[in-house]
Protein backbone atom coordinates (compact mmCIF):
# COMPACT_ATOMS: atom_id res chain seq x y z
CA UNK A 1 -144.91 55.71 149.48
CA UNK A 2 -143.96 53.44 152.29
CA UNK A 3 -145.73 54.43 155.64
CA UNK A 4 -144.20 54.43 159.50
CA UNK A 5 -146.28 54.83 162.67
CA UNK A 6 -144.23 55.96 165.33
CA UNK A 7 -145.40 55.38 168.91
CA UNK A 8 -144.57 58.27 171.21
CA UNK A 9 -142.79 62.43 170.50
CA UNK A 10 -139.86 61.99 172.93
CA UNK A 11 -135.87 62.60 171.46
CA UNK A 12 -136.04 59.04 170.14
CA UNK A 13 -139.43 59.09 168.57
CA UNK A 14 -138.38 62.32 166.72
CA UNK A 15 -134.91 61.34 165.59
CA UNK A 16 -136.58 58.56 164.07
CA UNK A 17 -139.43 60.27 162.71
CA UNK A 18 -136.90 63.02 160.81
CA UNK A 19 -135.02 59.91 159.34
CA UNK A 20 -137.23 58.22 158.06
CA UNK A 21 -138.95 60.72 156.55
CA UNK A 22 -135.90 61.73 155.15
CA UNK A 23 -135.77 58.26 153.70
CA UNK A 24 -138.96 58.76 151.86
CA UNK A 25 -141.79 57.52 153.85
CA UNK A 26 -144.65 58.86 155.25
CA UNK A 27 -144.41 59.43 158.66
CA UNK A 28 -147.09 59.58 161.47
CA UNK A 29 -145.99 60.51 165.11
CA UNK A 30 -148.96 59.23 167.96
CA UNK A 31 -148.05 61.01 170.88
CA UNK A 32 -150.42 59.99 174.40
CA UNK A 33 -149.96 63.59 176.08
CA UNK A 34 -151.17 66.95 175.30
CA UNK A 35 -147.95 68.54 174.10
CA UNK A 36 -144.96 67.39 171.90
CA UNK A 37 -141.62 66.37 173.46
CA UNK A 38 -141.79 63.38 175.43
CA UNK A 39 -140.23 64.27 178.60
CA UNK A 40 -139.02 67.63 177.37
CA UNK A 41 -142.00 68.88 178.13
CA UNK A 42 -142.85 72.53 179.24
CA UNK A 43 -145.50 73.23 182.25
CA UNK A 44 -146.39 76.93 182.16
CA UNK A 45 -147.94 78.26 185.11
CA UNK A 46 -148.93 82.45 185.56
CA UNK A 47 -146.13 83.14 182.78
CA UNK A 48 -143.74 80.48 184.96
CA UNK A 49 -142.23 78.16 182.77
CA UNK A 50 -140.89 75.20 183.38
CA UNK A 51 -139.45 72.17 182.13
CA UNK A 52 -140.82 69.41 182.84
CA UNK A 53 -137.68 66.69 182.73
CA UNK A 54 -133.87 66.86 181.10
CA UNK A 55 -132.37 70.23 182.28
CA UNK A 56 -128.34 69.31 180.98
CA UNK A 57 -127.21 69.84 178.15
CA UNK A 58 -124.05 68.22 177.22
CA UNK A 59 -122.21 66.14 173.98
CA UNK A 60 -123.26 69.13 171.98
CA UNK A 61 -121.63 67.36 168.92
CA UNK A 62 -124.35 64.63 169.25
CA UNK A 63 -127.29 67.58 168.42
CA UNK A 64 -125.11 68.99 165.69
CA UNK A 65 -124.32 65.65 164.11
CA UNK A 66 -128.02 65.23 164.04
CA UNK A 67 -129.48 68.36 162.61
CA UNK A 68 -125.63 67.86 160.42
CA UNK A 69 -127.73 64.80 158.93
CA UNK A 70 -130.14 67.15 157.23
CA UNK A 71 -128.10 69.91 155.70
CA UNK A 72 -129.18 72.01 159.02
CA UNK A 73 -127.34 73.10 162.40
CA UNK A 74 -128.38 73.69 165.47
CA UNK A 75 -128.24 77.67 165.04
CA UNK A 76 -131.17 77.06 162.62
CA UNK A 77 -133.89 75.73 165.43
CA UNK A 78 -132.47 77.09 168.93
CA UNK A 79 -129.91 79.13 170.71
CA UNK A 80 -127.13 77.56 172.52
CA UNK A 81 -125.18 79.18 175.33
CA UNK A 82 -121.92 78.08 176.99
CA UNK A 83 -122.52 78.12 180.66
CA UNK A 84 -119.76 79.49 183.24
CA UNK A 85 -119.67 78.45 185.80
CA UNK A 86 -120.71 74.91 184.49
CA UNK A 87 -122.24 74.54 187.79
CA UNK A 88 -121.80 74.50 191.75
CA UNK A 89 -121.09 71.82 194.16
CA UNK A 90 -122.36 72.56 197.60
CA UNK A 91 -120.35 70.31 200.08
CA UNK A 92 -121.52 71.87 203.31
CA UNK A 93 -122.21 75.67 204.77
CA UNK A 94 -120.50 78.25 202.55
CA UNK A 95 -117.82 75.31 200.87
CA UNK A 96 -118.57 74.62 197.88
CA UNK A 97 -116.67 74.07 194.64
CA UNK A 98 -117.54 75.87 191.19
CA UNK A 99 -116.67 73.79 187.76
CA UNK A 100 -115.49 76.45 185.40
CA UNK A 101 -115.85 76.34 181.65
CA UNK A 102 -112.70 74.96 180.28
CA UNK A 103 -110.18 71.82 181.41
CA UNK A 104 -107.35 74.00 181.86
CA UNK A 105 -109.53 76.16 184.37
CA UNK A 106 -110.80 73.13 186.06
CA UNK A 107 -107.25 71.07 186.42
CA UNK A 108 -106.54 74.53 188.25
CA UNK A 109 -109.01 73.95 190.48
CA UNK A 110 -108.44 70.87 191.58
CA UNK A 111 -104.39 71.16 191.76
CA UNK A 112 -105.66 74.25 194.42
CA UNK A 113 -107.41 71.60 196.26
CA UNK A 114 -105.20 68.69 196.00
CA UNK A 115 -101.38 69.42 195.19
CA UNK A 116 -100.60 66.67 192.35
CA UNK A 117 -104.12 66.08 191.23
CA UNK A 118 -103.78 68.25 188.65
CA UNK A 119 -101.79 66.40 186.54
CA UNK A 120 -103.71 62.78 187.15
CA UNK A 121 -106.88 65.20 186.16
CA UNK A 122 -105.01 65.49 182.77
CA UNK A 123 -104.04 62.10 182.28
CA UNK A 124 -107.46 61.05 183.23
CA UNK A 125 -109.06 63.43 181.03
CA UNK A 126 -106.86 62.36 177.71
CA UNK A 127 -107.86 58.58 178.58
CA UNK A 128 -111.93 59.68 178.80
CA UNK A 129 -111.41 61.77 175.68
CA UNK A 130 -110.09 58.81 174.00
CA UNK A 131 -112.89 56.61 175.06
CA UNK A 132 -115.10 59.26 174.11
CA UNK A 133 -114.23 58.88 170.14
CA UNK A 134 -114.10 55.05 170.08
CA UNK A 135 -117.59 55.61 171.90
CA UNK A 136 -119.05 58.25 169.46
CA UNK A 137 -117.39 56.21 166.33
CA UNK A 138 -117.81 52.13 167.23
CA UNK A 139 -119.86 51.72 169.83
CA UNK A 140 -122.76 54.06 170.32
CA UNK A 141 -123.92 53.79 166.85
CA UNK A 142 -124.04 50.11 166.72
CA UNK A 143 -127.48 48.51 166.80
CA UNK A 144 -126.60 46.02 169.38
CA UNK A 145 -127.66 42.91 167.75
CA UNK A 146 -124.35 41.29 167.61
CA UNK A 147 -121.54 40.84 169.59
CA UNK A 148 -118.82 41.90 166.78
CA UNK A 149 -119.82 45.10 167.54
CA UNK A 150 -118.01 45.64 170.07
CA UNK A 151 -114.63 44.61 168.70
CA UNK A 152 -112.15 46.77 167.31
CA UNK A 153 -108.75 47.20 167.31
CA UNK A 154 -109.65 49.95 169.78
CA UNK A 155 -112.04 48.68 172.20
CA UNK A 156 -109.90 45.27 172.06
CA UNK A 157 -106.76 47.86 173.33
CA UNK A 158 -109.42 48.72 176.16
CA UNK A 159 -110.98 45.51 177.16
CA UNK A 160 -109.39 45.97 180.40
CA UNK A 161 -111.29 49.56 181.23
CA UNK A 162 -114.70 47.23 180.74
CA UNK A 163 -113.60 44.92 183.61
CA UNK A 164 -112.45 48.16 185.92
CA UNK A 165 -115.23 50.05 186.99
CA UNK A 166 -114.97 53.87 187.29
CA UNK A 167 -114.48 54.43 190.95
CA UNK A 168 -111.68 52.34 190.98
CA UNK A 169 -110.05 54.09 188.41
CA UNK A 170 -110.62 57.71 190.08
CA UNK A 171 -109.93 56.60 193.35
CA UNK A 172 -106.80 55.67 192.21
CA UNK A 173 -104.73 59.16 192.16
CA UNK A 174 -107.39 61.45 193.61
CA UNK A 175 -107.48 61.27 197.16
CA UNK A 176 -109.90 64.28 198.41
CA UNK A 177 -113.36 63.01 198.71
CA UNK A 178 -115.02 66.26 197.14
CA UNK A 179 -112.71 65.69 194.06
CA UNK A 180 -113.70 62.04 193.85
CA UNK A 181 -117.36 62.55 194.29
CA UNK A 182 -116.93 65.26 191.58
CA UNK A 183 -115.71 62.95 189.16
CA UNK A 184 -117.92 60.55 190.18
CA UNK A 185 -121.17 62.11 189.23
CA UNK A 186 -121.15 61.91 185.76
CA UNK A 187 -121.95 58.20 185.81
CA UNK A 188 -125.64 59.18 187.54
CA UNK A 189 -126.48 60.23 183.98
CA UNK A 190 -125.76 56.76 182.72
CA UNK A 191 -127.92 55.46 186.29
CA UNK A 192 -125.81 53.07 187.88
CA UNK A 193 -123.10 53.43 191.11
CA UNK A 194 -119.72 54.35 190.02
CA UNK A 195 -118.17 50.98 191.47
CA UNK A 196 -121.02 49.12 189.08
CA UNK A 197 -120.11 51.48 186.10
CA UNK A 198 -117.56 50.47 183.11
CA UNK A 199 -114.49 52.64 183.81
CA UNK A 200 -114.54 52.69 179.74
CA UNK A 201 -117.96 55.21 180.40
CA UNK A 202 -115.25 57.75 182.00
CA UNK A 203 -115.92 59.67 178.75
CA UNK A 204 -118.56 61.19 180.39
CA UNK A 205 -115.94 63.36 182.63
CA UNK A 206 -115.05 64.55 178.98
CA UNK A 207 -118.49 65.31 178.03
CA UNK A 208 -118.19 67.34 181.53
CA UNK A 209 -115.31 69.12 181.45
CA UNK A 210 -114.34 68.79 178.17
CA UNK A 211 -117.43 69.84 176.12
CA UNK A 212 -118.94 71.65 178.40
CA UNK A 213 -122.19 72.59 179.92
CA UNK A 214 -124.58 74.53 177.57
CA UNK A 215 -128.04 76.01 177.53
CA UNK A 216 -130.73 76.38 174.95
CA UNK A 217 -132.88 79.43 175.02
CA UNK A 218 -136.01 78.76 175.99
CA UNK A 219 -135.18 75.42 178.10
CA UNK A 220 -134.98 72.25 176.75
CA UNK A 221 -138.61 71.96 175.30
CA UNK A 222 -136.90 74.37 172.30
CA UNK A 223 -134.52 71.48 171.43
CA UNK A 224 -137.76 69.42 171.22
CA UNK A 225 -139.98 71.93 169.59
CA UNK A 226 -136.46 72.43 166.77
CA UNK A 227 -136.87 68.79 166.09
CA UNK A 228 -140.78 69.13 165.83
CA UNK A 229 -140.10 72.02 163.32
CA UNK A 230 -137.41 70.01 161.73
CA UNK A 231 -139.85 67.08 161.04
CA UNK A 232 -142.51 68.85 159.93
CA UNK A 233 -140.10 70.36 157.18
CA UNK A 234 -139.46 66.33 156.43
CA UNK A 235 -143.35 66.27 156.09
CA UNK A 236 -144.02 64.40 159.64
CA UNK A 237 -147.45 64.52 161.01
CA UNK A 238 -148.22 64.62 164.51
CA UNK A 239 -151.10 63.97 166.41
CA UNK A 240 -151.51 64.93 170.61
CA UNK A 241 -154.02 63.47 172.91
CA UNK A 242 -153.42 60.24 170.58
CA UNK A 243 -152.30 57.65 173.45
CA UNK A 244 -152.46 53.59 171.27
CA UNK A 245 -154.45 51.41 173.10
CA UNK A 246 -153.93 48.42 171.27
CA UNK A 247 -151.85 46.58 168.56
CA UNK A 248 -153.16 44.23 166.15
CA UNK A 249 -151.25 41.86 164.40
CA UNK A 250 -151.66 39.51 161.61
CA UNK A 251 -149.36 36.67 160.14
CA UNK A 252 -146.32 37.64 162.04
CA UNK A 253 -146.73 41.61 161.63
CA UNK A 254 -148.35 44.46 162.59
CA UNK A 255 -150.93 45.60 160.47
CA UNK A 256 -151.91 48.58 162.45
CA UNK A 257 -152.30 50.64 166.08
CA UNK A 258 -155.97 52.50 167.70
CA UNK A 259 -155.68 55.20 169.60
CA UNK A 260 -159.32 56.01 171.23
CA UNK A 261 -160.39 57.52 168.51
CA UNK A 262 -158.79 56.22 165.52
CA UNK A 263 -157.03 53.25 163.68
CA UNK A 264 -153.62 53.78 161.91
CA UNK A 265 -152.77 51.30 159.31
CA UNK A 266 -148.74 51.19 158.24
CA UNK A 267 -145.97 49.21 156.74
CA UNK A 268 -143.69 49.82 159.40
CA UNK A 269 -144.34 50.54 163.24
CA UNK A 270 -141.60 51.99 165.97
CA UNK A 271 -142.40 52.41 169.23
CA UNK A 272 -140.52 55.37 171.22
CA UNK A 273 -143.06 55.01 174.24
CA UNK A 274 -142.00 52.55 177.10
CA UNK A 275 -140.51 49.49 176.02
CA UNK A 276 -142.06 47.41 179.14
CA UNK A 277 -145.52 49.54 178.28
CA UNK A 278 -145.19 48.27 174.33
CA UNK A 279 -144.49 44.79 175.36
CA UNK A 280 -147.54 44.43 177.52
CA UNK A 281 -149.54 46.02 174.53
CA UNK A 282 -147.95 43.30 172.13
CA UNK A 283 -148.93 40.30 174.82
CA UNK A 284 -147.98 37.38 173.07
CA UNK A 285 -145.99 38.88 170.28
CA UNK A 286 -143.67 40.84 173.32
CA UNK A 287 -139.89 40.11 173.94
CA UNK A 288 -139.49 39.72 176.94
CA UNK A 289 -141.55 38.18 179.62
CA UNK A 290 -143.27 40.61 181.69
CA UNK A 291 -141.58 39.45 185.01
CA UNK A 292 -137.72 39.80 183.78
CA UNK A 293 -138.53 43.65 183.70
CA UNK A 294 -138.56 43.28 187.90
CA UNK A 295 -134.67 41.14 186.89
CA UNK A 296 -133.21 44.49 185.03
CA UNK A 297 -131.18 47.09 187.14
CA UNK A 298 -133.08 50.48 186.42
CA UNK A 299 -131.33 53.93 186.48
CA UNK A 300 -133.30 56.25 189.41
CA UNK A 301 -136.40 57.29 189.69
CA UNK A 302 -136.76 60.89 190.91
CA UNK A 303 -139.14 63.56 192.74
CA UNK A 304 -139.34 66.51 191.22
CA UNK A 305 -140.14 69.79 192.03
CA UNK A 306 -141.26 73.22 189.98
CA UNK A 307 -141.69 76.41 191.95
CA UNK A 308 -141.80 80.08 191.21
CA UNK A 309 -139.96 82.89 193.71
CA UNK A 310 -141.28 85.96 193.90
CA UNK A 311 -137.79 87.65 194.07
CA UNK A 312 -134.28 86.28 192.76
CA UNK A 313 -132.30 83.46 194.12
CA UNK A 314 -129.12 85.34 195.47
CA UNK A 315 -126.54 82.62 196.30
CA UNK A 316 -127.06 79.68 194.08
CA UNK A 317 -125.53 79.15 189.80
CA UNK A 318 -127.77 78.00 187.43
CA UNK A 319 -126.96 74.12 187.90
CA UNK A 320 -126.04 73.39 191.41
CA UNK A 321 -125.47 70.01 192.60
CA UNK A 322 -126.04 69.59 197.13
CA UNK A 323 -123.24 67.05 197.60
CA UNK A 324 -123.33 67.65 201.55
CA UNK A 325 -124.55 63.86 202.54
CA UNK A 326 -123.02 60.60 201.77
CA UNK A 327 -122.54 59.69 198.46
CA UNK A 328 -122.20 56.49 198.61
CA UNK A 329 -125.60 55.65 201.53
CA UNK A 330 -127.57 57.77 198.80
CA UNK A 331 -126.25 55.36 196.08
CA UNK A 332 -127.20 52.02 198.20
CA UNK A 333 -130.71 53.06 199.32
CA UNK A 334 -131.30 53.45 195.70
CA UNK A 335 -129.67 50.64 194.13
CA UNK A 336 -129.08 48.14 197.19
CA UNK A 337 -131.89 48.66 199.88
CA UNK A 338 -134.12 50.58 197.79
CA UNK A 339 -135.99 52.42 200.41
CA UNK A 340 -136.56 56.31 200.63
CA UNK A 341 -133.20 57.90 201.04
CA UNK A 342 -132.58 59.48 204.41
CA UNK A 343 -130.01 62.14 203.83
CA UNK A 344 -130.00 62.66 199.80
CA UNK A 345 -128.19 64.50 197.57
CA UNK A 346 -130.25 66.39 195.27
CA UNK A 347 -129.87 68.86 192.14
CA UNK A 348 -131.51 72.62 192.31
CA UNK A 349 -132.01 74.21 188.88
CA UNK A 350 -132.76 77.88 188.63
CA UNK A 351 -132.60 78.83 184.80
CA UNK A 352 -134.40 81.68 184.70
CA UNK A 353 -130.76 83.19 185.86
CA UNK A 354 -130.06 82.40 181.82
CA UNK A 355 -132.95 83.06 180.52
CA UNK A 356 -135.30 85.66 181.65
CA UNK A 357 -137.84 84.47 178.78
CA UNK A 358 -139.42 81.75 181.58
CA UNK A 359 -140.22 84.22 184.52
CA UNK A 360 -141.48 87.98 184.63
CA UNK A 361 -139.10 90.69 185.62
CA UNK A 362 -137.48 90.30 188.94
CA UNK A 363 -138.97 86.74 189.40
CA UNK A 364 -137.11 83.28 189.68
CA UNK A 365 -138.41 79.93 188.68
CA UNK A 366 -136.64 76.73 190.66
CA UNK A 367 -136.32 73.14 189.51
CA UNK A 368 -135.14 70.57 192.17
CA UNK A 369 -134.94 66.68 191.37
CA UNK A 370 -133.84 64.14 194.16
CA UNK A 371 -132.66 60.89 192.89
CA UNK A 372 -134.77 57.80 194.45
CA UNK A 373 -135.73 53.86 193.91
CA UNK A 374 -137.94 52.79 191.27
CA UNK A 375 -140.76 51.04 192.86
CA UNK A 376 -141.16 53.19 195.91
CA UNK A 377 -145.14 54.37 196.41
CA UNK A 378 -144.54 57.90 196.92
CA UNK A 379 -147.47 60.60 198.18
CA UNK A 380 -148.11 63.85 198.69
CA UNK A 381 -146.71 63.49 202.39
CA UNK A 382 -143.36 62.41 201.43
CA UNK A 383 -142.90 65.07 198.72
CA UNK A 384 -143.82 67.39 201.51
CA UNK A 385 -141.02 66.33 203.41
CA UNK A 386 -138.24 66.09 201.02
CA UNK A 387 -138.98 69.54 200.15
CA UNK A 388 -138.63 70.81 203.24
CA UNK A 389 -135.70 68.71 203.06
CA UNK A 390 -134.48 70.40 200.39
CA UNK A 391 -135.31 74.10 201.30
CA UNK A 392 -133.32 73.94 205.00
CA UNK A 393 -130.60 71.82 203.28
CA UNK A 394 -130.49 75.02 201.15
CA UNK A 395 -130.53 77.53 203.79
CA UNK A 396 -128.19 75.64 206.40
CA UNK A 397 -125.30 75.18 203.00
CA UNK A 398 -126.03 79.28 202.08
CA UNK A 399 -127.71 80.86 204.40
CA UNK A 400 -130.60 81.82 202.18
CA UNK A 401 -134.30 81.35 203.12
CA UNK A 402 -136.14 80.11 199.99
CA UNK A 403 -139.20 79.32 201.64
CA UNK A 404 -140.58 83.25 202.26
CA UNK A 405 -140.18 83.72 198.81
CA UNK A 406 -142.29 81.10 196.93
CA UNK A 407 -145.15 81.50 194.87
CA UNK A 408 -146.39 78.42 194.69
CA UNK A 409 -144.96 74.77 193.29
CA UNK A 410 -145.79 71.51 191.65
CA UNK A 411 -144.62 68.06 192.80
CA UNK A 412 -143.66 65.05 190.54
CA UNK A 413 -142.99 61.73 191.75
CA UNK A 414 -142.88 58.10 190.55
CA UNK A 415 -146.59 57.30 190.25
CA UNK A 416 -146.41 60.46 187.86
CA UNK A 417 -143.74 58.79 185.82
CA UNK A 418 -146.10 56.05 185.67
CA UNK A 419 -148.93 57.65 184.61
CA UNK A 420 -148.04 60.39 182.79
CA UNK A 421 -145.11 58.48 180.61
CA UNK A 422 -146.18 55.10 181.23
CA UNK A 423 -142.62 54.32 182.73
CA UNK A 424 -141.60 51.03 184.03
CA UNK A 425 -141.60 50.87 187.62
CA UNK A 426 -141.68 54.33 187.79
CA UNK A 427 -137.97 54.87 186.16
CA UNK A 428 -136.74 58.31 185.24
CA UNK A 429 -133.50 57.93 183.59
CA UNK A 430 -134.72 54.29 181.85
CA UNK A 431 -132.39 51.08 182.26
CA UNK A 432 -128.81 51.61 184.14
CA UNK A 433 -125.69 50.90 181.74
CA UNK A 434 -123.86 48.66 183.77
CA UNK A 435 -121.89 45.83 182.26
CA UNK A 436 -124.38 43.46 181.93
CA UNK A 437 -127.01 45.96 180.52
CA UNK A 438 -124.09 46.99 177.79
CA UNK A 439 -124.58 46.70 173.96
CA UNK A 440 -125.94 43.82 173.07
CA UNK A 441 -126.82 43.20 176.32
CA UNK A 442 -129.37 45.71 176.35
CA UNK A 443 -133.48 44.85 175.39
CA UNK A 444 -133.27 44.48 170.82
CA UNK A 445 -134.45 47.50 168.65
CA UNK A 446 -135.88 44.31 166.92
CA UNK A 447 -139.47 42.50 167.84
CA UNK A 448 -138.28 39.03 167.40
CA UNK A 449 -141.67 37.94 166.24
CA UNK A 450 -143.11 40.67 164.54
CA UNK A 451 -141.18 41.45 161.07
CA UNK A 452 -141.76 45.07 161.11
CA UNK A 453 -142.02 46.50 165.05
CA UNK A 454 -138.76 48.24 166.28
CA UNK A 455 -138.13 50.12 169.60
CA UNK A 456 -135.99 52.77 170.16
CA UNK A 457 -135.13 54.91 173.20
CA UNK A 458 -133.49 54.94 176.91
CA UNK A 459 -134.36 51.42 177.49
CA UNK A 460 -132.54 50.19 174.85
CA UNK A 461 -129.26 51.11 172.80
CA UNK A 462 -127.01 52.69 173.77
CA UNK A 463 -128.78 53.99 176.90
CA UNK A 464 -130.15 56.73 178.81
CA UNK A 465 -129.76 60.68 178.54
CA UNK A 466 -130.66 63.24 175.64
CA UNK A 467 -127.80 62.74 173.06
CA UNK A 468 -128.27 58.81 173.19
CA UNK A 469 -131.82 59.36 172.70
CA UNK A 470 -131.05 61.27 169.80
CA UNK A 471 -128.30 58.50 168.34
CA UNK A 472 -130.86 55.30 169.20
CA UNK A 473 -133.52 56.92 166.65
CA UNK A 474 -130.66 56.93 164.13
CA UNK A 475 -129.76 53.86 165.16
CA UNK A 476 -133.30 51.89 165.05
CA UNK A 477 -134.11 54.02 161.23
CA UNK A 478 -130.76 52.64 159.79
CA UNK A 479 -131.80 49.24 160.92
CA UNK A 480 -135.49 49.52 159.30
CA UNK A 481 -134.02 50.81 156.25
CA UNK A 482 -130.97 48.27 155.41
CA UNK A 483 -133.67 45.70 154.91
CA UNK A 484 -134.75 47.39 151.99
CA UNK A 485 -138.29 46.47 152.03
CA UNK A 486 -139.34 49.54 154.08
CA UNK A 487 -138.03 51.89 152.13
């Protein structure tokens, strides 16, 4: 039996570990931290729980395709529930705008807003639903080695929606500037300004509105801990606290990986950590150079805060986006100037309204993420004041006092994402999907020196978020095992 080290527990790392093992090899997942899950991972604090990074779940037809794969479904690991309202946007003191659960309810909403948007909402939303197959059937499943990929007979018919970018397209028919920014939004999942973004990636406003926002029980560590399970079935073995130190090589491949404590010898090596991180372990087998990391346009990095209320949050959803600052300043100071933002938007998470399983009785847990630079040295000063940032922004939109409430909270900032995920530059999201960081365009699943090192992941196809996490494991296992020798 053919053996696979795989470098790192996140989606990627375990979508890959459950196909390959699948394929018939032995499988052996490293992971550097003291829990399973990458960034899906859970902090529990005095029966708080919390977790730790992705919080949305959308493209639920990427997690069923998966488990699909395996004779399973999603039912089988975790508990999925529809969420309605999707969430609030909070535009300013009691205006705000709630995204219901269904097109038809939201195409309402907006024709209440703006007399005639309605029906470019419907246009619009045929045209991202369109996109949204050729994406899920040509495109996202392509290992991005080679340009043919990307042509079709139905990308060709859209070449001109790669050349648009998205805000152009909305901006078009929808006037109101809540309505915009609305439809805007999406694109901060695939980390690059709308007027930077592909107006072909407008199938994310049908992963929005026309899939839905869902929640699994138990937070998004459960989808994590269902792939763990899943895994193990596939006879996976795992092993925490397990961070590789180095790589050694011999005769153009790797021959194995050392953690502190031990040496792992394979036929076959993936790496699901940090691509950057990898490539400096690799050092003259890497590639890319270590400065053309600085050259790539990186999706945000974020601060991060978990806190615990001693008594429910009475005028906020589950997902609420603050949307009561300038869009477009917030985008530039973290794409343009890169500096600390000075009015932000931010997101504020309370899913213990879903799920009373994190919190005791009566109690509310809080997650709140503001969108920064990579790069920026943060410290426990600044966190302090975008929090209190955060909390009057809060009270001043609702009229709500968080702050007598709190229990206590934990910060997270970029050095954090540094050291705790060893992320490049501090990213959150991993590398923005703009047009020249598209496809092919984006860092190989392939070491071009080493015969049998692959990468998989958010920094390289198709791009950042859960469900292409999920699809670049797929992706990267395909690859290894269409050369036959692996396998």
């Amino acid at each position: 039996m053919k053996k696979a080290i795989i470098i790192g527990s996140g989606f990627s790392s375990l979508s890959a570990a459950c196909y390959l093992a699948k394929a018939g090899l032995n499988v052996n997942v490293l992971e550097k931290n003291e829990q399973l899950g990458g960034r899906a991972s859970m902090m529990e604090i005095d029966e708080f729980k919390f977790d730790m990074g992705p919080s949305w779940y959308w493209m639920p037809d990427v997690f069923e395709r998966f488990f699909a794969d395996f004779g399973k479904s999603v039912s089988e690991y975790y508990t999925l529930e529809k969420l309605s309202p999707a969430y609030r946007v909070v535009f300013g003191k009691n205006d705000f705008i709630d995204i219901e659960d269904t097109p038809e309810k939201i195409i309402q909403t907006f024709e209440n807003i703006e007399k005639g948007s309605g029906k470019h909402l419907k246009r619009f939303m045929s045209e991202s639903q369109e996109n949204y197959n050729i994406a899920m059937k040509d495109l996202v499943y392509q290992p991005g080695l080679s340009v043919t990929e990307l042509v079709s007979w139905e990308t060709a018919t859209r070449l001109g929606l790669f050349v648009k970018n998205i805000s152009q397209q909305i901006r078009k028919n929808i006037k109101n500037p809540k309505l915009r920014s609305i439809l805007e939004f999406p694109v901060l999942f695939l980390g690059a300004k709308p007027k930077d973004t592909p107006a072909f990636y407008n199938f994310m406003n049908y992963a929005d509105f026309g899939l839905g926002t869902w929640y699994p029980k138990g937070g998004f560590n459960a989808v994590a801990l269902g792939m763990v399970k899943l895994a193990k079935e596939l006879g996976v073995d795992f092993k925490t606290n397990a961070a590789v130190q180095s790589i050694q090589t011999e005769k153009g491949k790797v021959v194995s990986v050392s953690t502190e404590k031990e040496t792992f010898a394979a036929d076959v090596f993936v790496s699901g950590a940090d691509y950057a991180h990898t490539e400096n372990l690799l050092k003259n087998n890497r590639n890319y150079r270590e400065e053309s990391w600085k050259k790539k346009t990186f999706a945000p990095s974020s601060l991060l805060y978990y806190v615990a209320f001693d008594k429910k949050v009475e005028t906020l959803e589950h997902h609420n986006l603050f949307f009561d600052t300038d869009f477009e300043q917030h985008a530039e100071e973290i794409y343009d100037t890169m500096t600390f933002p000075k009015a932000p938007l931010f997101y504020a998470n309370f899913s213990s309204k879903t799920d009373s399983s994190l919190c005791p009785e009566d109690k509310e847990i809080g997650f709140f993420l503001i969108p920064i630079a990579v790069d920026l040295e943060d410290s426990e000063e600044i966190h302090e004041h975008y929090f209190n940032l955060i909390l009057d922004r809060i009270k001043n939109s609702t009229g709500e006092d968080l702050r007598p409430k709190i229990l206590f909270k934990k910060s997270f900032g970029t050095q954090d994402f540094k050291n705790r995920y060893n992320s490049c530059r501090g990213n959150a999201y991993g590398l923005a999907n703009t047009l020249m960081q598209t496809s092919v365009l984006r860092p190989s699943i392939r070491n071009k020196k080493l015969d049998n090192f692959f990468y998989t992941g958010q920094l390289t196809v198709p791009g950042p978020g859960v469900p292409p996490a999920l699809i670049s494991g797929k992706v990267v296992s395909e690859y290894i095992l269409s050369k036959g020798k692996f396998n």
